[in-house]
N, C-alpha and C. Protein backbone atom coordinates (compact mmCIF):
# COMPACT_ATOMS: atom_id res chain seq x y z
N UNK A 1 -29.07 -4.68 -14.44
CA UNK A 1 -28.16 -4.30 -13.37
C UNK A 1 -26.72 -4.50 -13.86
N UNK A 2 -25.80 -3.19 -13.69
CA UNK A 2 -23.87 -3.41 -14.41
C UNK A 2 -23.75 -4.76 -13.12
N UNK A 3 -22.93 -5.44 -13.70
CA UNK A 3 -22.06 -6.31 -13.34
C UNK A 3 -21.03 -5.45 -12.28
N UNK A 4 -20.85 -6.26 -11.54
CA UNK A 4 -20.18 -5.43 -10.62
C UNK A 4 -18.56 -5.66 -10.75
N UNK A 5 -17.27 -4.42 -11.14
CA UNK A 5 -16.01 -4.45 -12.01
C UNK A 5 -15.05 -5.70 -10.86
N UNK A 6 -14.43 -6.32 -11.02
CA UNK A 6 -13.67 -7.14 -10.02
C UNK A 6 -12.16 -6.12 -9.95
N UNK A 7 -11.66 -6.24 -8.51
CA UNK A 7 -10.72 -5.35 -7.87
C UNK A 7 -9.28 -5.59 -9.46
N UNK A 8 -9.36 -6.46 -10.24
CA UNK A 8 -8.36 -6.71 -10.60
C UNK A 8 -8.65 -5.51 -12.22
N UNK A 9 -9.78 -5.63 -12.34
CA UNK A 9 -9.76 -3.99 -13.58
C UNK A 9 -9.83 -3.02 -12.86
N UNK A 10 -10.64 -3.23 -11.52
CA UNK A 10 -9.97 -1.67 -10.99
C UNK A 10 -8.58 -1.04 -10.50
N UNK A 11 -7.84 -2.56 -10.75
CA UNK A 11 -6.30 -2.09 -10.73
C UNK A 11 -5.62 -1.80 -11.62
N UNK A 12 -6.44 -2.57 -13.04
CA UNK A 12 -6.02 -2.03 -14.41
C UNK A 12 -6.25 -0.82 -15.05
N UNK A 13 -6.99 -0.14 -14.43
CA UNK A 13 -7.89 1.04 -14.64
C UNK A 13 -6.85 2.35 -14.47
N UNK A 14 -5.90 2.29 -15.14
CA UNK A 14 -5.49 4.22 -14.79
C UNK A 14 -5.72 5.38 -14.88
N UNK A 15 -7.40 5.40 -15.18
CA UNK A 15 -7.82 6.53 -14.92
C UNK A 15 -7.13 8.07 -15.19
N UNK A 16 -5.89 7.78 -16.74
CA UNK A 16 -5.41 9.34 -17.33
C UNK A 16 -4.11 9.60 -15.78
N UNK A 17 -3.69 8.53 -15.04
CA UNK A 17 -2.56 8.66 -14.17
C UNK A 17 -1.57 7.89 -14.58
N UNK A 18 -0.70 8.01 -13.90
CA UNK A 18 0.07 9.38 -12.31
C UNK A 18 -0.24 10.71 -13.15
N UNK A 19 -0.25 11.60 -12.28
CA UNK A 19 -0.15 13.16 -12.59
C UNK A 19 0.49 13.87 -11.46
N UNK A 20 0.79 15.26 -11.94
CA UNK A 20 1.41 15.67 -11.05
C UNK A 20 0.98 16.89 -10.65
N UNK A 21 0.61 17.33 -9.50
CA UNK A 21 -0.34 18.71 -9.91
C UNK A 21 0.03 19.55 -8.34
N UNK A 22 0.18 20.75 -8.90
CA UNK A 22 0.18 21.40 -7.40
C UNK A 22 -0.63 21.49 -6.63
N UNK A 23 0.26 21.60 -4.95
CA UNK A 23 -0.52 21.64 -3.69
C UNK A 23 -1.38 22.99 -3.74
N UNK A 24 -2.05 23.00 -3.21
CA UNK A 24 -3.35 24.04 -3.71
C UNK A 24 -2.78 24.85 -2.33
N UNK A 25 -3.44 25.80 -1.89
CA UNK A 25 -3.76 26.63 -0.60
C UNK A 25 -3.90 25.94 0.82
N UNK A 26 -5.27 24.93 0.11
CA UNK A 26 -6.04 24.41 1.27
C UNK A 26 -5.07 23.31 1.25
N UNK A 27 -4.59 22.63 0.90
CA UNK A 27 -3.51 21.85 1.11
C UNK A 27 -2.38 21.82 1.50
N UNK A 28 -2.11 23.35 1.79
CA UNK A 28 -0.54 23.04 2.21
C UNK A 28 -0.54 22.96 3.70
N UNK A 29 -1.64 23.13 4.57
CA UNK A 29 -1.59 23.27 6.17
C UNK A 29 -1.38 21.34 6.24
N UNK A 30 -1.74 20.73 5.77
CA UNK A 30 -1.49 19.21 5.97
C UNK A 30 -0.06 18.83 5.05
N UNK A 31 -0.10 18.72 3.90
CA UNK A 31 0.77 18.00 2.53
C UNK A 31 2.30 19.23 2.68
N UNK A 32 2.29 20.62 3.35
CA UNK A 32 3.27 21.70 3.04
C UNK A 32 2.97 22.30 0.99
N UNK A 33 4.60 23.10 0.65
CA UNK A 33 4.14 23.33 -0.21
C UNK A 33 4.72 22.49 -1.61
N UNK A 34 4.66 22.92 -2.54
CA UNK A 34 5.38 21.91 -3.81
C UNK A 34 4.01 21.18 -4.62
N UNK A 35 4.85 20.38 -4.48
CA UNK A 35 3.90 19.36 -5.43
C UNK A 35 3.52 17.84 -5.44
N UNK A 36 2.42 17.50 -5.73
CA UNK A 36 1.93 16.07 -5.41
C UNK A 36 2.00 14.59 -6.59
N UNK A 37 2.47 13.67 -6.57
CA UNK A 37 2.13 12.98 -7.49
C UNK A 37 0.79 11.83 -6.95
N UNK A 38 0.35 11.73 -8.42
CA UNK A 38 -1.72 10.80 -7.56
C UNK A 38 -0.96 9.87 -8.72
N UNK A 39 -0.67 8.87 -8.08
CA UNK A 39 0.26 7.82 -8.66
C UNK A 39 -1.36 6.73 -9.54
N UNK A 40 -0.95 5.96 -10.37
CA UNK A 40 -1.57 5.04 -11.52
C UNK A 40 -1.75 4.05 -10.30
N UNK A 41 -2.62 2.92 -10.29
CA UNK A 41 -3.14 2.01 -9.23
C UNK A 41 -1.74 1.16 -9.31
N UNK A 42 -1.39 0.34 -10.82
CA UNK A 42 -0.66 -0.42 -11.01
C UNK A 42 0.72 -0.18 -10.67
N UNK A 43 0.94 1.08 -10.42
CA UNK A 43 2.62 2.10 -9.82
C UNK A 43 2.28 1.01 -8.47
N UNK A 44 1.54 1.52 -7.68
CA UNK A 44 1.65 1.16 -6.39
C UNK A 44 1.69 -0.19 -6.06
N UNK A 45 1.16 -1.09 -6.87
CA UNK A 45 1.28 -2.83 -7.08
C UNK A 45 2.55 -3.08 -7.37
N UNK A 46 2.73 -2.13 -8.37
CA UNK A 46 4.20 -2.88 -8.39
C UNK A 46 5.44 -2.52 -7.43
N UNK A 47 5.74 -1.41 -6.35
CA UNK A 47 6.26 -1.48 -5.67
C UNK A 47 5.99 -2.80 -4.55
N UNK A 48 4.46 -2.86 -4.50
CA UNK A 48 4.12 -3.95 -3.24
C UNK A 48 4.62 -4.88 -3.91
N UNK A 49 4.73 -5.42 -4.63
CA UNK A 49 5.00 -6.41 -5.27
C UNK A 49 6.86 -7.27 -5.39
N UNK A 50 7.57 -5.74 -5.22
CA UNK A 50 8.59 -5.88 -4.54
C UNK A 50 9.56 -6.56 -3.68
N UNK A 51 8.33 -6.21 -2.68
CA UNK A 51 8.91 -6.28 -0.83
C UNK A 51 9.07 -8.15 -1.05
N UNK A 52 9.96 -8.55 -0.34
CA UNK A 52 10.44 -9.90 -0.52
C UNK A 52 10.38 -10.15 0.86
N UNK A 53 10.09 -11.52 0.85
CA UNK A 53 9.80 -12.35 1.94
C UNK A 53 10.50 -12.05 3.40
N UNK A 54 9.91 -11.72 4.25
CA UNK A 54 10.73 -11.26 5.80
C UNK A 54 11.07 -9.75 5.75
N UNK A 55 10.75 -8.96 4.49
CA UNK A 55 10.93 -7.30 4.72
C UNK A 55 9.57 -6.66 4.95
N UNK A 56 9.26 -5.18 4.89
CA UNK A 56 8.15 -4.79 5.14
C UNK A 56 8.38 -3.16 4.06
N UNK A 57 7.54 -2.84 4.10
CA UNK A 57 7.08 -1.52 3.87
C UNK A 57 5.78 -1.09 4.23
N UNK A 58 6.45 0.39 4.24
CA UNK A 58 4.29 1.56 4.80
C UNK A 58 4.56 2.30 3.76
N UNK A 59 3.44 2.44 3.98
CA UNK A 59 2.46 3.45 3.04
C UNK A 59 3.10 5.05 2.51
N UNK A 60 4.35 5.58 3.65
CA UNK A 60 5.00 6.35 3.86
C UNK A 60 5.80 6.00 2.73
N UNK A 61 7.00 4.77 2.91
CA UNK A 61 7.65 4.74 1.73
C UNK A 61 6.98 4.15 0.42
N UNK A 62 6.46 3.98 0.15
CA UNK A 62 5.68 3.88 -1.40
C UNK A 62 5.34 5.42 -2.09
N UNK A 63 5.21 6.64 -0.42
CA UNK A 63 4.72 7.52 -1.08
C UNK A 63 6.19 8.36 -1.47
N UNK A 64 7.12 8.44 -0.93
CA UNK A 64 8.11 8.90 -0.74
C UNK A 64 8.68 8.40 -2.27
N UNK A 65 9.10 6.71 -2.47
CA UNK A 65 9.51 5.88 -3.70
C UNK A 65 8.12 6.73 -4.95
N UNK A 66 7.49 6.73 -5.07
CA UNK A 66 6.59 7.73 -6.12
C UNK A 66 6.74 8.71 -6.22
N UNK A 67 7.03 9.66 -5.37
CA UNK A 67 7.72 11.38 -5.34
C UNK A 67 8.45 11.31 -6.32
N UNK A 68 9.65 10.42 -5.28
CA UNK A 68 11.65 10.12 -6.19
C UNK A 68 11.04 10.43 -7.64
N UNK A 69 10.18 9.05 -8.10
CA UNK A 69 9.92 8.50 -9.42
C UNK A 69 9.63 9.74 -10.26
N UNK A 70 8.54 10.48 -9.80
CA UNK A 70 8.03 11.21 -10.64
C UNK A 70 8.24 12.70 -10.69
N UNK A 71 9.36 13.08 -9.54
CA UNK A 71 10.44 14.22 -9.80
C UNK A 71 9.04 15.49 -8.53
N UNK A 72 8.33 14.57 -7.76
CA UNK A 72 7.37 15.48 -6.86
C UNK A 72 8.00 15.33 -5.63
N UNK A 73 7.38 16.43 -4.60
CA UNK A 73 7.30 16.66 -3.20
C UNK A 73 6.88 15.56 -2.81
N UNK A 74 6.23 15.24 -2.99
CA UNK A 74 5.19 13.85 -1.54
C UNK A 74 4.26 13.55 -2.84
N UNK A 75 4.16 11.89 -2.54
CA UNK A 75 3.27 10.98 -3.38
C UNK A 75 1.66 11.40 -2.68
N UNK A 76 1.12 11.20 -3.32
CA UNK A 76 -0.72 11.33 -2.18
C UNK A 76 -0.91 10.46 -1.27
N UNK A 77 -1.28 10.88 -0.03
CA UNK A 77 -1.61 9.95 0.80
C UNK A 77 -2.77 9.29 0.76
N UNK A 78 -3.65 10.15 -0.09
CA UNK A 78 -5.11 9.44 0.14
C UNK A 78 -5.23 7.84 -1.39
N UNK A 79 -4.75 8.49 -2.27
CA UNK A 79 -4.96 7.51 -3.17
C UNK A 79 -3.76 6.52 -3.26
N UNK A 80 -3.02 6.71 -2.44
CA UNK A 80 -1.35 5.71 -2.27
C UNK A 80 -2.39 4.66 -1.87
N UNK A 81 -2.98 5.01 -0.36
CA UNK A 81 -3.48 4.14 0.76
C UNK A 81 -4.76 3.35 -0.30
N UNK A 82 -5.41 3.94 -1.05
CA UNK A 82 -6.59 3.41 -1.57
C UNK A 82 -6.22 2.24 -2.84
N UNK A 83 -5.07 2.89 -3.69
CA UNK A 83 -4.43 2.04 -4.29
C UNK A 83 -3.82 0.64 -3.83
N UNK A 84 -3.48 1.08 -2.36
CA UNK A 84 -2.69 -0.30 -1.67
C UNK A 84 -3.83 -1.39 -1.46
N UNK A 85 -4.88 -0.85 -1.13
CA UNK A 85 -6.21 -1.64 -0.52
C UNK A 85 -6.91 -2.01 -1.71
N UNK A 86 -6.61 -1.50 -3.17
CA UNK A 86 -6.93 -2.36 -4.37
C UNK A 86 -6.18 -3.43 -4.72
N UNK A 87 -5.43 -2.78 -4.82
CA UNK A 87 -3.86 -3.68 -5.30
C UNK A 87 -4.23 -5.32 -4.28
N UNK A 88 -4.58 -5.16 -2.84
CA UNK A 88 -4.35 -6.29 -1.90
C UNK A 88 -5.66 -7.29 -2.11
N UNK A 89 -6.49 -6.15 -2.44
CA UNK A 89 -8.46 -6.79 -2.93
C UNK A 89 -7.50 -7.67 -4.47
N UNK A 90 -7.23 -7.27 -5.32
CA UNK A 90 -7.19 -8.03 -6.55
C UNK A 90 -6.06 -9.18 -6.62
N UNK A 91 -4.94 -8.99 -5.43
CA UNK A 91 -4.20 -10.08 -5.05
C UNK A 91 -4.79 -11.31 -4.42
N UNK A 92 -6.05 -11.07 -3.29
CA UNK A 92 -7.03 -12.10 -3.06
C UNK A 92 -7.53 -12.51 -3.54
N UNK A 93 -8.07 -12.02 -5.17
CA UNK A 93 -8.96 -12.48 -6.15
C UNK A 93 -7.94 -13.59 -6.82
N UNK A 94 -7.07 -13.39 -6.72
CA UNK A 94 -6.16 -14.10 -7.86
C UNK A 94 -5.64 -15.44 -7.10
N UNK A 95 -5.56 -15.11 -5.48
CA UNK A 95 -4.94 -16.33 -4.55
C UNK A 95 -6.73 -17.21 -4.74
N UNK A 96 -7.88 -16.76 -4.72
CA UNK A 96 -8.94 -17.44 -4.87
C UNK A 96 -8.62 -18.56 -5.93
N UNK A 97 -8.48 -18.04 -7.00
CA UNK A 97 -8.60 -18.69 -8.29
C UNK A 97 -6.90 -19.14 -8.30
N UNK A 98 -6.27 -19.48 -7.46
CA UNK A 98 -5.49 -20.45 -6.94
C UNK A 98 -4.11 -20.30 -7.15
N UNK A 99 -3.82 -18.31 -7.93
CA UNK A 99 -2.67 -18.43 -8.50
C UNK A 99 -1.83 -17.99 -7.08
N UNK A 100 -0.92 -18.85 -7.43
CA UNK A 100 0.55 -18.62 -6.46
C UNK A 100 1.13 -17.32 -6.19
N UNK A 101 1.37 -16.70 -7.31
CA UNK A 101 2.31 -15.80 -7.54
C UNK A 101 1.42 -14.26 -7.23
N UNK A 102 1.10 -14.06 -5.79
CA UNK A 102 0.12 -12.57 -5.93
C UNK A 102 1.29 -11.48 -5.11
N UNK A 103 1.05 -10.47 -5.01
CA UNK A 103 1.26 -9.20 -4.49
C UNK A 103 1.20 -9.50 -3.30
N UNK A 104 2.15 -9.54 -2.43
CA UNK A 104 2.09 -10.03 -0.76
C UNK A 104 1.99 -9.13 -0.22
N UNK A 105 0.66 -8.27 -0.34
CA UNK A 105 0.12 -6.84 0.53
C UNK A 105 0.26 -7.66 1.92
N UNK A 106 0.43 -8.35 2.57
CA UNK A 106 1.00 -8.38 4.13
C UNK A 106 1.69 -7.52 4.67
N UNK A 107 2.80 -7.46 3.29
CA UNK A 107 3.59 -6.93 4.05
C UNK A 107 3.72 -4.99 3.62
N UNK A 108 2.69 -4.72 3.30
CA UNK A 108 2.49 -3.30 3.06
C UNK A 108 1.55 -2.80 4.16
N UNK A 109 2.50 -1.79 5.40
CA UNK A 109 1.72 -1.52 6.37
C UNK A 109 1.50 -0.06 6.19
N UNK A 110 0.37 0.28 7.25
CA UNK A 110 0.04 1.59 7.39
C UNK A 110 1.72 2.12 7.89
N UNK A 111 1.41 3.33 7.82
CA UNK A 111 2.50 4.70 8.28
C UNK A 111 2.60 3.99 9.58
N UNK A 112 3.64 3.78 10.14
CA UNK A 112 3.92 3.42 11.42
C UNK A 112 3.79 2.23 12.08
N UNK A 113 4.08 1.68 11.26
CA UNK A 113 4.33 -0.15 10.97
C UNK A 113 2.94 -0.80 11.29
N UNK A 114 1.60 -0.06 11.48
CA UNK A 114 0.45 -0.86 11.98
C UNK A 114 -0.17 -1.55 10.50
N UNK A 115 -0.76 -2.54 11.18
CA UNK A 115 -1.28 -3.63 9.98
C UNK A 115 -2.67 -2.76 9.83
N UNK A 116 -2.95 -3.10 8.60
CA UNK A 116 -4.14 -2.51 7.84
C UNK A 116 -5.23 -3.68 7.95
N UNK A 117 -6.20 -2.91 9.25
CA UNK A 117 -7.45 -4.22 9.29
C UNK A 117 -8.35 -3.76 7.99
N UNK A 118 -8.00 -3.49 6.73
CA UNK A 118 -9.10 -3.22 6.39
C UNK A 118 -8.38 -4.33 4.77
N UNK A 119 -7.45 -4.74 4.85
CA UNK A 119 -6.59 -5.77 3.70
C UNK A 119 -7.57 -6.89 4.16
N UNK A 120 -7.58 -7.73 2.70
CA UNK A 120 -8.66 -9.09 3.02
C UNK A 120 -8.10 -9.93 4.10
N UNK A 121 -9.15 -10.72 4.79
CA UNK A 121 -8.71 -11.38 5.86
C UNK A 121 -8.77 -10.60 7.07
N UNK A 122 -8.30 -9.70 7.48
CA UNK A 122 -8.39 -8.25 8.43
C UNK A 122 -7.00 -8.76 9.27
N UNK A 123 -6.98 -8.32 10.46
CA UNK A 123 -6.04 -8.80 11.48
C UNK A 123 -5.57 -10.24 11.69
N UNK A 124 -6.78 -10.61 11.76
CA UNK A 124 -5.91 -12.31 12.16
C UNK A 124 -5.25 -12.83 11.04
N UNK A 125 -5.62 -12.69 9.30
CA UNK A 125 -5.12 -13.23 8.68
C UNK A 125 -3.93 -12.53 8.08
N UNK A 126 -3.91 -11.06 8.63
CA UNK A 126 -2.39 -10.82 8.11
C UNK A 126 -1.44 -10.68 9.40
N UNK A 127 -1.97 -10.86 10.62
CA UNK A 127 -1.08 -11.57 11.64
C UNK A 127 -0.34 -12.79 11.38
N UNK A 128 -1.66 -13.54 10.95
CA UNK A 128 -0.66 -15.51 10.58
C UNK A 128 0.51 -14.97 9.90
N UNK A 129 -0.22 -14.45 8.66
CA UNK A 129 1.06 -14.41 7.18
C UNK A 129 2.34 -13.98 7.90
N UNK A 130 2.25 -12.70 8.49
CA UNK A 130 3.34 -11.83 8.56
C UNK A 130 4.38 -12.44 9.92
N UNK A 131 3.50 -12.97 10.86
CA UNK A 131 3.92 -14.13 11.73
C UNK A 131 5.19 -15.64 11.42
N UNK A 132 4.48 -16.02 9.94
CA UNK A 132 4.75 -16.78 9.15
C UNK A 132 6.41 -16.61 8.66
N UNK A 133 6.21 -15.66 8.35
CA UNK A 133 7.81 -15.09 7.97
C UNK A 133 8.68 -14.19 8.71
N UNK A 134 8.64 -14.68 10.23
CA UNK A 134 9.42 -13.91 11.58
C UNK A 134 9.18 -13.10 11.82
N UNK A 135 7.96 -12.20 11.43
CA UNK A 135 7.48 -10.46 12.26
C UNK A 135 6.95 -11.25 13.53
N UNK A 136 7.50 -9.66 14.50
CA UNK A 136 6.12 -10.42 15.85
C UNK A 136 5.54 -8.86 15.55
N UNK A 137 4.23 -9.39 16.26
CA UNK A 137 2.80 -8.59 15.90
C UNK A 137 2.70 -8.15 17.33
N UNK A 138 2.63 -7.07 17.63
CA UNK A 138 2.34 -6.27 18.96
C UNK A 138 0.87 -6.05 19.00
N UNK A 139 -0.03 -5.53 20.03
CA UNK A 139 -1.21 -4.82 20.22
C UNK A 139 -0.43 -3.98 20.98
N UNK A 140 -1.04 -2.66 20.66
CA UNK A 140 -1.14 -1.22 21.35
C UNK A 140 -2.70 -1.06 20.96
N UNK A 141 -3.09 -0.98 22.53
CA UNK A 141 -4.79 -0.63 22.20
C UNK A 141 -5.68 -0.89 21.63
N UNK A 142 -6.50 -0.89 20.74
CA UNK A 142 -6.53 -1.26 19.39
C UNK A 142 -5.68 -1.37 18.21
N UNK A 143 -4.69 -0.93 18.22
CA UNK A 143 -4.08 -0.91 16.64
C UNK A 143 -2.85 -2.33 17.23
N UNK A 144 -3.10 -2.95 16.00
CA UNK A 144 -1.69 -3.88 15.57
C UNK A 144 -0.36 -3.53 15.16
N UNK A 145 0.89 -3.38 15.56
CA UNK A 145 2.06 -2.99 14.88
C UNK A 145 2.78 -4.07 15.00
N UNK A 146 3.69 -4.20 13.87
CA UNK A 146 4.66 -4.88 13.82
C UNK A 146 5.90 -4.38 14.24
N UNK A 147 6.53 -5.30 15.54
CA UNK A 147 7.63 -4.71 16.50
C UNK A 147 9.04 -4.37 15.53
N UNK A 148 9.27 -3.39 16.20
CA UNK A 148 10.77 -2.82 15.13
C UNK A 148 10.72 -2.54 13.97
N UNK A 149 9.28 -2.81 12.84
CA UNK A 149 9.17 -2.68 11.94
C UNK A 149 10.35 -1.69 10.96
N UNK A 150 10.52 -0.90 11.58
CA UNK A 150 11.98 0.23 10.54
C UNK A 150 13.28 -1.12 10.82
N UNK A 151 13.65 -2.08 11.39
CA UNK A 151 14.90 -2.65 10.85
C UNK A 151 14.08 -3.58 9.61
N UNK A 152 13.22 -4.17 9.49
CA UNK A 152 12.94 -5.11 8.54
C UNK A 152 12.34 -3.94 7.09
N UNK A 153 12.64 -3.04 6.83
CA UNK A 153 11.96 -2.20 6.00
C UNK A 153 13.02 -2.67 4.43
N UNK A 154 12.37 -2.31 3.90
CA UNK A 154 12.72 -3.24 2.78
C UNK A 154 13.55 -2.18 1.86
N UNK A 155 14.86 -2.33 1.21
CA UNK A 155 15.98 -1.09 0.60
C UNK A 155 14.94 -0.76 -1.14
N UNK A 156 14.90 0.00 -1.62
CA UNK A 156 14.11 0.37 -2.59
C UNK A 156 14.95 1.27 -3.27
């Protein structure tokens, strides 16, 4: 039976990325037209990696900061978001094994300042964190947002 890869080579893993490739047909009724960059896992770590204590960022600007970078229309939404949720899996691996210094995916929210229940810990534990360093945490319905989130957004 393979050993199963830990989140931290699948962040090392660039998989022949970033690339840059045009919006197809079927893509432009969602993405418009131009062009896409499918950013490297480790691109997107290192923006999270960034955001400093009491700021925030979404998923929006990481994709937007990857466009700039790589001279495209719009970063991908699907592998930005999947990258962020590696990047935050291999930052837990590393706070396990006790190191200090990880990627504070807390503070990397979905599009529209809502917290991502799907980052280790889920809601309650990136409520404490983000709590921790003066966000207040709203409920709307089910989803979590962090209130005002666009003044605490972090300059890039």
């Amino acid at each position: 039976m393979p050993l199963r890869i830990s989140w931290r080579e699948k962040l090392a893993d660039d998989k022949d990325l970033p690339k840059v490739e045009k919006i197809t047909p079927k893509m432009r009724q969602s993405w418009g037209t131009g062009t896409f960059v499918v950013p490297a896992p480790r691109e997107v770590d290192a923006i999270m990696k960034k955001i400093p204590k009491g700021k925030l960022i979404t998923i929006k600007e990481i994709r937007q900061k990857l466009a700039s970078e790589h001279g495209a229309d719009i970063g991908c939404p699907i592998t930005t978001g999947i990258f962020a949720w590696i990047a935050a899996n291999a930052a837990e691996e590393n706070a396990v094994e006790g190191k200090k210094r990880i990627t504070p995916y807390w503070r990397t929210l979905k599009t529209g300042g809502e917290l991502n229940p799907k980052y280790p810990g889920g809601i309650e534990s990136l409520k404490a964190k983000l709590e921790a360093e003066g966000h207040r945490v709203i409920r709307k319905g089910k989803r979590f947002l962090i209130e005002n989130y666009e003044k605490r957004l972090a300059k890039l």
